[in-house]
C-alpha atoms as a PDB file:
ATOM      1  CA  UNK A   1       0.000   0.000   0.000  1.00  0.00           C
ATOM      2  CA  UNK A   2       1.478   3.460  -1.412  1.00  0.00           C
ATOM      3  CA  UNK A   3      -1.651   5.385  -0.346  1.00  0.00           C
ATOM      4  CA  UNK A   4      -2.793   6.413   2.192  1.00  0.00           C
ATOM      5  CA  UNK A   5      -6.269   8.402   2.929  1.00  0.00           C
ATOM      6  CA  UNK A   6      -5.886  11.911   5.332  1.00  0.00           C
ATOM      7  CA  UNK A   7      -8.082  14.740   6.233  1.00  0.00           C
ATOM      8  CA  UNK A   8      -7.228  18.361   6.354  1.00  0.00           C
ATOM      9  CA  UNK A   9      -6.753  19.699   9.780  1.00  0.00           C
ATOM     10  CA  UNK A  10      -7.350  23.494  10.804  1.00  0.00           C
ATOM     11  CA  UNK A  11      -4.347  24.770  13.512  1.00  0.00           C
ATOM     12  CA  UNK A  12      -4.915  23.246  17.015  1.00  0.00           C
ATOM     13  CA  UNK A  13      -3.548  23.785  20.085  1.00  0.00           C
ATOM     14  CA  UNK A  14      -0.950  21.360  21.198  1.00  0.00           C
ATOM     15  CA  UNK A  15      -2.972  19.817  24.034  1.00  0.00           C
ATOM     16  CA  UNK A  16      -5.949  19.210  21.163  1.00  0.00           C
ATOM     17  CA  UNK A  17      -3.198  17.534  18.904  1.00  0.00           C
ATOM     18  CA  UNK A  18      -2.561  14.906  22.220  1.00  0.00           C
ATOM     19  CA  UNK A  19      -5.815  14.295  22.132  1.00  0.00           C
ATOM     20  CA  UNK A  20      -6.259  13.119  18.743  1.00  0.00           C
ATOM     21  CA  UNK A  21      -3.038  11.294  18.843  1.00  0.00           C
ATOM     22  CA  UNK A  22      -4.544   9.559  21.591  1.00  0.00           C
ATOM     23  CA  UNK A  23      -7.739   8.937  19.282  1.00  0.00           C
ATOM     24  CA  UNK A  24      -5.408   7.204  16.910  1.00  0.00           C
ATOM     25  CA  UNK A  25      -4.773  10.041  14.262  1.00  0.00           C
ATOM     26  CA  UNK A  26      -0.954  11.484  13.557  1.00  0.00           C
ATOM     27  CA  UNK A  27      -0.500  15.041  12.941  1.00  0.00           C
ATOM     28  CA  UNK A  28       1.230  16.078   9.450  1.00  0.00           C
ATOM     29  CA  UNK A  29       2.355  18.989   7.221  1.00  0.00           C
ATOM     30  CA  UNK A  30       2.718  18.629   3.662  1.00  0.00           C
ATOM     31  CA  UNK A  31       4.802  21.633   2.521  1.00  0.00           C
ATOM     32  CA  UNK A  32       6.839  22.551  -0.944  1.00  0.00           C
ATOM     33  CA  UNK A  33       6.098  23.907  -4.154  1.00  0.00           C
ATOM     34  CA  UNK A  34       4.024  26.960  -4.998  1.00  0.00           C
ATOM     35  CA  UNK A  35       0.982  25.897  -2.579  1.00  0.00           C
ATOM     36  CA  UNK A  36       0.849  26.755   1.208  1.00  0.00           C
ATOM     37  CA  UNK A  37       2.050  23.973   3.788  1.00  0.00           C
ATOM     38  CA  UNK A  38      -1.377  21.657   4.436  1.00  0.00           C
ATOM     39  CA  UNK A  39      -2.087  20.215   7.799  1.00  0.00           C
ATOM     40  CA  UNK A  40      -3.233  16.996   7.801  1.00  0.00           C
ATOM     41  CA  UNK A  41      -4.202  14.254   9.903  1.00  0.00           C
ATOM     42  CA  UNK A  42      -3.176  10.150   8.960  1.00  0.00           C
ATOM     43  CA  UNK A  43      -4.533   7.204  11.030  1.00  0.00           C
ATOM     44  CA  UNK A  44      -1.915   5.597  12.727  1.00  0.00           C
ATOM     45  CA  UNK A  45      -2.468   2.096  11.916  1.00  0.00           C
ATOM     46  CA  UNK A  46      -1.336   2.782   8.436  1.00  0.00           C
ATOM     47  CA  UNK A  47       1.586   4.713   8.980  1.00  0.00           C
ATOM     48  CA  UNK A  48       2.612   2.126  11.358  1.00  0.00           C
ATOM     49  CA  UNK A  49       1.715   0.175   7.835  1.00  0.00           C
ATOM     50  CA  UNK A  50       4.241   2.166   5.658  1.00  0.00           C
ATOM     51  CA  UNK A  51       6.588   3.077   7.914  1.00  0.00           C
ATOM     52  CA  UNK A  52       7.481  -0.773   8.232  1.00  0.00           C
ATOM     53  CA  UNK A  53       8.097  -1.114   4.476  1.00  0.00           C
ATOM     54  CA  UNK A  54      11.436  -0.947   3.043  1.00  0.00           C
ATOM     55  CA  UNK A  55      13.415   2.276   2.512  1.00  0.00           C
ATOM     56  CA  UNK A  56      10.138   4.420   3.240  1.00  0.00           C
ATOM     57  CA  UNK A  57      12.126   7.256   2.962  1.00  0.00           C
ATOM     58  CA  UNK A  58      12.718   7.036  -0.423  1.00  0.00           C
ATOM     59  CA  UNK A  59       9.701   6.114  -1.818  1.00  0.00           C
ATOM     60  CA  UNK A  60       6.734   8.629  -3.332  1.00  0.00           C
ATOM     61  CA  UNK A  61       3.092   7.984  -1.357  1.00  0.00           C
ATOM     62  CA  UNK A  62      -0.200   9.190  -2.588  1.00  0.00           C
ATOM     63  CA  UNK A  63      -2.380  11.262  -0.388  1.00  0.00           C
ATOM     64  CA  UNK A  64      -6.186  10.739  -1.057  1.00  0.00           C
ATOM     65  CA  UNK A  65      -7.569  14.392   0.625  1.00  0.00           C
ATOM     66  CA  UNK A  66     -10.950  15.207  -0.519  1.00  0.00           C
ATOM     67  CA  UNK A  67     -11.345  13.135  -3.118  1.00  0.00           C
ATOM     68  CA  UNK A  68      -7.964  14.842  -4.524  1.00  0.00           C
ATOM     69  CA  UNK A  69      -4.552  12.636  -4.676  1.00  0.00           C
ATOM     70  CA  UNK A  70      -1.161  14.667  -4.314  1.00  0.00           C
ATOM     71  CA  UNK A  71       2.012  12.618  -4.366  1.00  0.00           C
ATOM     72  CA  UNK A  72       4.419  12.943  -1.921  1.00  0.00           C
ATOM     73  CA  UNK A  73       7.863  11.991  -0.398  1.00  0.00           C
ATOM     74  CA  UNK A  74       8.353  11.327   3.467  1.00  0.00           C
ATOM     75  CA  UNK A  75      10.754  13.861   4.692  1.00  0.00           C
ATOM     76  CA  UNK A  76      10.947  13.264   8.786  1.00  0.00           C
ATOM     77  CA  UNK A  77       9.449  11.156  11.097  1.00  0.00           C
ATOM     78  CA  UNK A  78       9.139  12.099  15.186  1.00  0.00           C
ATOM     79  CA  UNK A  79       8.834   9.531  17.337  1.00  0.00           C
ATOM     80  CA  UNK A  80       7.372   9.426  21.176  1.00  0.00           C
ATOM     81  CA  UNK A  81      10.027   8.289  23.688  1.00  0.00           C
ATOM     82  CA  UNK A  82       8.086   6.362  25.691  1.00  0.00           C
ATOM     83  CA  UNK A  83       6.268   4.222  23.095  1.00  0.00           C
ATOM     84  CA  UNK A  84       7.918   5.299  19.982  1.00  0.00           C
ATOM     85  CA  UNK A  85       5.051   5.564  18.898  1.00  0.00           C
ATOM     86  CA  UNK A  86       4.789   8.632  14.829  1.00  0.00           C
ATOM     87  CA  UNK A  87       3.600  11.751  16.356  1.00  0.00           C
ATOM     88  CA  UNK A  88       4.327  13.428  13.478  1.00  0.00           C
ATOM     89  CA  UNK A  89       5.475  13.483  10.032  1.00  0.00           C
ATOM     90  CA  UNK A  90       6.397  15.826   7.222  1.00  0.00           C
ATOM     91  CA  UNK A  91       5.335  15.336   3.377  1.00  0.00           C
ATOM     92  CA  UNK A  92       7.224  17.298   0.933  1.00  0.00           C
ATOM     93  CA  UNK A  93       5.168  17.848  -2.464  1.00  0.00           C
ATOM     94  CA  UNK A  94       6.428  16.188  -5.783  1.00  0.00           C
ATOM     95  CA  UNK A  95       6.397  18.682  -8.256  1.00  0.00           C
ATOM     96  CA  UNK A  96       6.929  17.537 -12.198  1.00  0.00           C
ATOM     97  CA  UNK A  97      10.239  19.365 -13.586  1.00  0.00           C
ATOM     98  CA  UNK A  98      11.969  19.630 -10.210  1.00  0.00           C
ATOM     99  CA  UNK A  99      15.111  17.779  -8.703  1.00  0.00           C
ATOM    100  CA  UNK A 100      15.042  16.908  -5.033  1.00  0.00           C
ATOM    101  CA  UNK A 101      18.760  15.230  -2.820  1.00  0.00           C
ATOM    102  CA  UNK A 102      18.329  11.859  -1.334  1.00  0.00           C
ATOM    103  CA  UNK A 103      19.964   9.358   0.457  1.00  0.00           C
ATOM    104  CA  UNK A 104      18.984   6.086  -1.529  1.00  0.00           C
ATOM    105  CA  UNK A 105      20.149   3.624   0.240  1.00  0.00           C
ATOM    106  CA  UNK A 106      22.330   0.987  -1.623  1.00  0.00           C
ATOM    107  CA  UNK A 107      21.488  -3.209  -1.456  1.00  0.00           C
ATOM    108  CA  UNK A 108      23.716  -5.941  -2.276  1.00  0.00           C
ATOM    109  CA  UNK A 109      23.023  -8.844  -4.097  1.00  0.00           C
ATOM    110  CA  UNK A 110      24.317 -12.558  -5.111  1.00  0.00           C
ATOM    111  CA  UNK A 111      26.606 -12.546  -2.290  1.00  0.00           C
ATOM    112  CA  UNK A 112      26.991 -16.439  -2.177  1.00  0.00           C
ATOM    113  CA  UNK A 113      27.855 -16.014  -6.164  1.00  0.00           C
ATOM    114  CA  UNK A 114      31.062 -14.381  -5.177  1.00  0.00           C
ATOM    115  CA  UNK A 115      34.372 -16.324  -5.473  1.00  0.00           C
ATOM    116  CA  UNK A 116      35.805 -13.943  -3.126  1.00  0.00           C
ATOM    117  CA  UNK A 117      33.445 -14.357  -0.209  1.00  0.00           C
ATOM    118  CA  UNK A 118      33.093 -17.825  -0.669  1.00  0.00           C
ATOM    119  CA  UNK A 119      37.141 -17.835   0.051  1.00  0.00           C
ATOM    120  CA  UNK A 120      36.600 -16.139   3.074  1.00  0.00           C
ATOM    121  CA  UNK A 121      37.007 -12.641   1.978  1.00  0.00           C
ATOM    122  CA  UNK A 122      34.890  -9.705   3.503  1.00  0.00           C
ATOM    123  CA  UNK A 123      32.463  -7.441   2.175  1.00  0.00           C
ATOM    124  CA  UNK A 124      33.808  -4.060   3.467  1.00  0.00           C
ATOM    125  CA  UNK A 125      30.627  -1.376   2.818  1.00  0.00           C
ATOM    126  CA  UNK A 126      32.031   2.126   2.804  1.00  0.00           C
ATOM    127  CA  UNK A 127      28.797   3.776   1.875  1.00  0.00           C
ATOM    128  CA  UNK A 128      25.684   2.078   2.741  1.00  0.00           C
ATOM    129  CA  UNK A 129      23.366   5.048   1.260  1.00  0.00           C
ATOM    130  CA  UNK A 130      24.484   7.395  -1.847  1.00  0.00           C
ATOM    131  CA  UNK A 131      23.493  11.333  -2.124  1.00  0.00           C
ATOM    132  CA  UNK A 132      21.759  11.760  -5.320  1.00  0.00           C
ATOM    133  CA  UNK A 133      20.186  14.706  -6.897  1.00  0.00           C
ATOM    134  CA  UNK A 134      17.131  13.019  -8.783  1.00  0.00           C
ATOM    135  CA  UNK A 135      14.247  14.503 -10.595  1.00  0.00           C
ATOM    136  CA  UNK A 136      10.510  14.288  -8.909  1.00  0.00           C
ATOM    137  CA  UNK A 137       9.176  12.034 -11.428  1.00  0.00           C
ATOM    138  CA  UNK A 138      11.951   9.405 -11.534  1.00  0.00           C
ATOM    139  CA  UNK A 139      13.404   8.907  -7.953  1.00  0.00           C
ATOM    140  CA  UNK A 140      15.190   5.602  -7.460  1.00  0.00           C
ATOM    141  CA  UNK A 141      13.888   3.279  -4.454  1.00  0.00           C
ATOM    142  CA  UNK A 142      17.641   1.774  -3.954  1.00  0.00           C
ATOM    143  CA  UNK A 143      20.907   1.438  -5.605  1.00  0.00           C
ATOM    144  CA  UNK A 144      21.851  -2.476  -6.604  1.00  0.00           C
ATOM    145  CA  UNK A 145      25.371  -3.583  -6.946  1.00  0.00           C
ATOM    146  CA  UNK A 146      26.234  -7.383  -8.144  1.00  0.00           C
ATOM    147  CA  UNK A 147      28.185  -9.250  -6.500  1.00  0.00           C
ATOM    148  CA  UNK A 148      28.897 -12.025  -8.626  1.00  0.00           C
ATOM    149  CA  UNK A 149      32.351 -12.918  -9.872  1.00  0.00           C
ATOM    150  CA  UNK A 150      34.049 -10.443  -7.663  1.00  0.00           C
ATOM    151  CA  UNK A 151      37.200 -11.700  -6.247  1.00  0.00           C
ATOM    152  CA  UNK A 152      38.980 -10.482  -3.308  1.00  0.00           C
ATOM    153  CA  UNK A 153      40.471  -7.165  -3.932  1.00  0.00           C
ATOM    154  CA  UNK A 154      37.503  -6.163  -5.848  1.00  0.00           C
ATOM    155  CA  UNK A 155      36.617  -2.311  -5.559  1.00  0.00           C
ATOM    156  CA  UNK A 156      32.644  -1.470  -6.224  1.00  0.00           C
ATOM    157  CA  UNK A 157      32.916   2.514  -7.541  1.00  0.00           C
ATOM    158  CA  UNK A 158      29.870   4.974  -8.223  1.00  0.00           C
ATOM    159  CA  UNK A 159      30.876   4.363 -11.730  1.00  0.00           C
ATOM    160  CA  UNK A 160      29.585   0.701 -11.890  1.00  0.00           C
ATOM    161  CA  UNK A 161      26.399   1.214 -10.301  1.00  0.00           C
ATOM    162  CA  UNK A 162      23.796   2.103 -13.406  1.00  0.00           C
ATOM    163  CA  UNK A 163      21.918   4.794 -12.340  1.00  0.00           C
ATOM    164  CA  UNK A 164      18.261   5.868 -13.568  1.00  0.00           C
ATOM    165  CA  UNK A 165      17.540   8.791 -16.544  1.00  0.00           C
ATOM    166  CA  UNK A 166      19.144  11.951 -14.996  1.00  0.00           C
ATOM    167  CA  UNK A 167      19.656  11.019 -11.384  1.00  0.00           C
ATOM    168  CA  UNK A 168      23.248  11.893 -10.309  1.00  0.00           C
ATOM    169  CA  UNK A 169      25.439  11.963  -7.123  1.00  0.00           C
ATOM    170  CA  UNK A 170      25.918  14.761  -5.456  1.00  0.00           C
ATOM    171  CA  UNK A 171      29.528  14.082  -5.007  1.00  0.00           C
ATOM    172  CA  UNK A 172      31.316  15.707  -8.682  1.00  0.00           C
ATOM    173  CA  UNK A 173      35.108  14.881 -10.012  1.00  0.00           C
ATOM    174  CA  UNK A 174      35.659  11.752  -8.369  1.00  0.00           C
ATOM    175  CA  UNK A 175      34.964   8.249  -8.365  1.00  0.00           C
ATOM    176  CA  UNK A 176      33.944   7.152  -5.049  1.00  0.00           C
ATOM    177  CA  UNK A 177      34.249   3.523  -3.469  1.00  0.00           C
ATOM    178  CA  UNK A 178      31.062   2.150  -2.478  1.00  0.00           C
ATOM    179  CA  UNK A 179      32.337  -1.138  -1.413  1.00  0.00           C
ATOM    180  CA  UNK A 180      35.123  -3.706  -1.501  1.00  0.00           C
ATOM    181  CA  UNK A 181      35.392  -7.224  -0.921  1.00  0.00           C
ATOM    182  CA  UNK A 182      38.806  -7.193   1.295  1.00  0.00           C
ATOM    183  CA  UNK A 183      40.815 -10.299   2.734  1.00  0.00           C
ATOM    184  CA  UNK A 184      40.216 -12.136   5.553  1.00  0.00           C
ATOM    185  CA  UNK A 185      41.059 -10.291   8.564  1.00  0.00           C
ATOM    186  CA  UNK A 186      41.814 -12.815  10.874  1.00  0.00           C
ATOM    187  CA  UNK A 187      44.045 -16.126   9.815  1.00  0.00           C
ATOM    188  CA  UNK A 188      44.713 -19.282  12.047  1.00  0.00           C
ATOM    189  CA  UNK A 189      47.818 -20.341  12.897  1.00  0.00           C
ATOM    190  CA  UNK A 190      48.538 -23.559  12.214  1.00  0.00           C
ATOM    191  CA  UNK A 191      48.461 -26.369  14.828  1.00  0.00           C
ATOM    192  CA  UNK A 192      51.746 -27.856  16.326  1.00  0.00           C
ATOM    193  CA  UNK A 193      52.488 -31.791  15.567  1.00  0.00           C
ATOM    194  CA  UNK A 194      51.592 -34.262  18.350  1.00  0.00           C
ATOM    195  CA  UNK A 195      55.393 -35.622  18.484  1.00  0.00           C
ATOM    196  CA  UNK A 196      57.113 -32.294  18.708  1.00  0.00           C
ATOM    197  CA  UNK A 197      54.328 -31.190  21.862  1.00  0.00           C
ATOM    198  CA  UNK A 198      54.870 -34.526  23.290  1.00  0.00           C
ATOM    199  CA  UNK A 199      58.623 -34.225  23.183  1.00  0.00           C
ATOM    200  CA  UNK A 200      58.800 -30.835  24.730  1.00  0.00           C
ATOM    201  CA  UNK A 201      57.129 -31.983  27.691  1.00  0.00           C
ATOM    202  CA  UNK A 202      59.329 -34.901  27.740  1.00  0.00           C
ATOM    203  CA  UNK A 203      62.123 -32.616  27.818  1.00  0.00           C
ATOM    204  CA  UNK A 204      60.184 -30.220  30.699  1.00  0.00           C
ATOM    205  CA  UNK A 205      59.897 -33.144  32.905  1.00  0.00           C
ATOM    206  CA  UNK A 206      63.482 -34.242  32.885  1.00  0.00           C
ATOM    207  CA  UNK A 207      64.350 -30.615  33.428  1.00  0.00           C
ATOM    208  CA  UNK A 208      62.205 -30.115  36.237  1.00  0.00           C
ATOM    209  CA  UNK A 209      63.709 -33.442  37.726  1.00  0.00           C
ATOM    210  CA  UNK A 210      67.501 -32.552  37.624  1.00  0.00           C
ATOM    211  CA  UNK A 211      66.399 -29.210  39.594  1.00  0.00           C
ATOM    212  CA  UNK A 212      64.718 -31.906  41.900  1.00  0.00           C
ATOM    213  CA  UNK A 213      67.657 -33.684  42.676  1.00  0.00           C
ATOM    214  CA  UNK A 214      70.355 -30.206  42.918  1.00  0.00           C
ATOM    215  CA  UNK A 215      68.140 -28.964  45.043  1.00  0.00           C
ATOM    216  CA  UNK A 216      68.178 -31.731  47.139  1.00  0.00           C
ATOM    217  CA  UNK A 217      71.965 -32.455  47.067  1.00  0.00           C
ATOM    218  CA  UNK A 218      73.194 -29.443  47.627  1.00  0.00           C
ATOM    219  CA  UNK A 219      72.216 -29.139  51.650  1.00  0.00           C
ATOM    220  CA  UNK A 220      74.089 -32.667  52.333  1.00  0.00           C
ATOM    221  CA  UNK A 221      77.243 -31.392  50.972  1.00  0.00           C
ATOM    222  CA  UNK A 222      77.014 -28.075  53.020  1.00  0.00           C
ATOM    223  CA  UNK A 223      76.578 -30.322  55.993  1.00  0.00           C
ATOM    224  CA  UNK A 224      79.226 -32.854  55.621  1.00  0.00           C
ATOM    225  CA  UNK A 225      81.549 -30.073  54.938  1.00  0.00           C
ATOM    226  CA  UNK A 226      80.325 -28.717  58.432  1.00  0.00           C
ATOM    227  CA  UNK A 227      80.733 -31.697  59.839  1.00  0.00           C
ATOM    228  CA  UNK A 228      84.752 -32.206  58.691  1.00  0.00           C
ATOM    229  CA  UNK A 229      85.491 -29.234  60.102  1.00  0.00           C
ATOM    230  CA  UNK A 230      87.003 -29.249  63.950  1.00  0.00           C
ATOM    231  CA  UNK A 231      86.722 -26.313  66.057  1.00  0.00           C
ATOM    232  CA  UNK A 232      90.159 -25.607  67.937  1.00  0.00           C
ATOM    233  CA  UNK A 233      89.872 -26.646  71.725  1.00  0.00           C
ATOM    234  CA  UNK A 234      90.481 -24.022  73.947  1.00  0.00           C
ATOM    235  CA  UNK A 235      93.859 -25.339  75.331  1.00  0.00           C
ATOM    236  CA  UNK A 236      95.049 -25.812  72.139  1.00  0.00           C
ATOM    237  CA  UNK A 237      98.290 -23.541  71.236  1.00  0.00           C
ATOM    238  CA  UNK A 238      99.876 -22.432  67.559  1.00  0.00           C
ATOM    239  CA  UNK A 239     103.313 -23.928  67.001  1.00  0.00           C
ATOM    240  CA  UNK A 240     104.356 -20.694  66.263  1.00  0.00           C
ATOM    241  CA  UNK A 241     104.007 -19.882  70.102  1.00  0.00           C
ATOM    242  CA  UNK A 242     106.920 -20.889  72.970  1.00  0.00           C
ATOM    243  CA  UNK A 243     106.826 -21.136  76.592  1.00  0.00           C
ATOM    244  CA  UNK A 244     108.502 -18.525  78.753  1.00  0.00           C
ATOM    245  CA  UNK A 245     111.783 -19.105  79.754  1.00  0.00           C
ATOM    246  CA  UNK A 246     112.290 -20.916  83.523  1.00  0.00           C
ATOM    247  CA  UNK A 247     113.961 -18.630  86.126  1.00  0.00           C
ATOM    248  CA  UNK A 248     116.858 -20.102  87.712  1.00  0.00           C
END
């Protein structure tokens, strides 16, 4: 469903516009071209409707007001904090002849058709919506990019997306990278062989069993050195020293 059925609302105060939000009506504004802005009113069971569909934004809606339909293009949507909940939205008028700037937003396809990917390789999105200045009459829902056959160290450029009948980026004099599919970022490192781990812990044990045994040896040869050793008695004497000569 592109349409959508409203009724023309006259200025209210902001405690009236509660009330009919809590009646199940959103307050809108449809503004642009030569008319005056237009307050409106949309039932909130079918915004709720379109707002769900994909790249809403982007797309152009039909107002049925009095029995008249006026195309439009969603410009903002506010939100309630509390239930987030539309409590409001603005329309902007599509007017033949004119050129309006978008974000399109840009979708990727036949991703498991990709040699690269299927290798392992990444799909690195630099942009995932494109500025484009596109007429009224022929705005694009979404720019497509193929993804088959691209290797890894393919670059997807502005240049290889085909874009509609005078609808062009906004971005002049260069040729801008939309995506790439890069390499793997993260590589495993390859697993050791059971004989060399077994080996090493082989070698870890014997080493840890010579500490063992120095440890262990190296007290009982402090203390049989201790042991050899004799502590002079007290009437012992040097040979160096003589007795004092007898008196006559």
């Amino acid at each position: 469903m592109n349409s959508i059925q409203a009724t023309i609302r006259s200025s209210v105060t902001k405690g009236q516009l509660n009330s009919f939000r809590k009646k199940g009506e959103v307050p809108a504004v449809i503004y642009g071209g030569k008319e005056k802005n237009q307050n409106i009113f949309l039932p909130i069971k079918d915004v709720k409707i379109l707002i769900e569909k994909e790249n809403f934004l982007s797309k152009v809606i039909t107002l049925k007001i009095d029995g008249n339909d006026y195309s439009v293009l969603p410009r903002d949507i506010s939100y309630d904090v509390v239930s987030d909940n539309p409590i409001h939205l603005d329309f902007i008028r599509i007017v033949k002849g004119a050129k309006i700037i978008l974000n399109i937003p840009v979708k990727f396809i036949n991703n498991e058709k990709s040699p690269g990917l299927k290798r392992g390789g990444v799909l690195n999105i630099v942009r995932r919506q494109v500025e484009l200045k596109c007429p009224t009459e022929n705005i694009p829902t979404e720019l497509v990019v193929d993804l088959d056959n691209l290797d890894i160290g393919a670059s997807i450029k502005i240049s290889s997306i085909k874009l509609p009948e005078n609808v062009t980026p906004t971005i002049q004099g260069r040729d801008f990278v939309i995506a790439t599919v890069a390499a793997p970022t993260i590589i495993k490192e390859p697993e050791k062989p059971a004989e060399e781990t077994v080996e090493a812990g082989a070698e870890g044990a014997e080493g840890a069993e010579a500490a063992a045994e120095g440890t262990s040896e190296k007290p009982a040869e402090d203390s049989k050195n201790k042991e050899g050793e004799k502590k002079p008695k007290e009437g012992d004497k040097k040979d160096t020293e003589k007795a004092p000569p007898q008196k006559k």
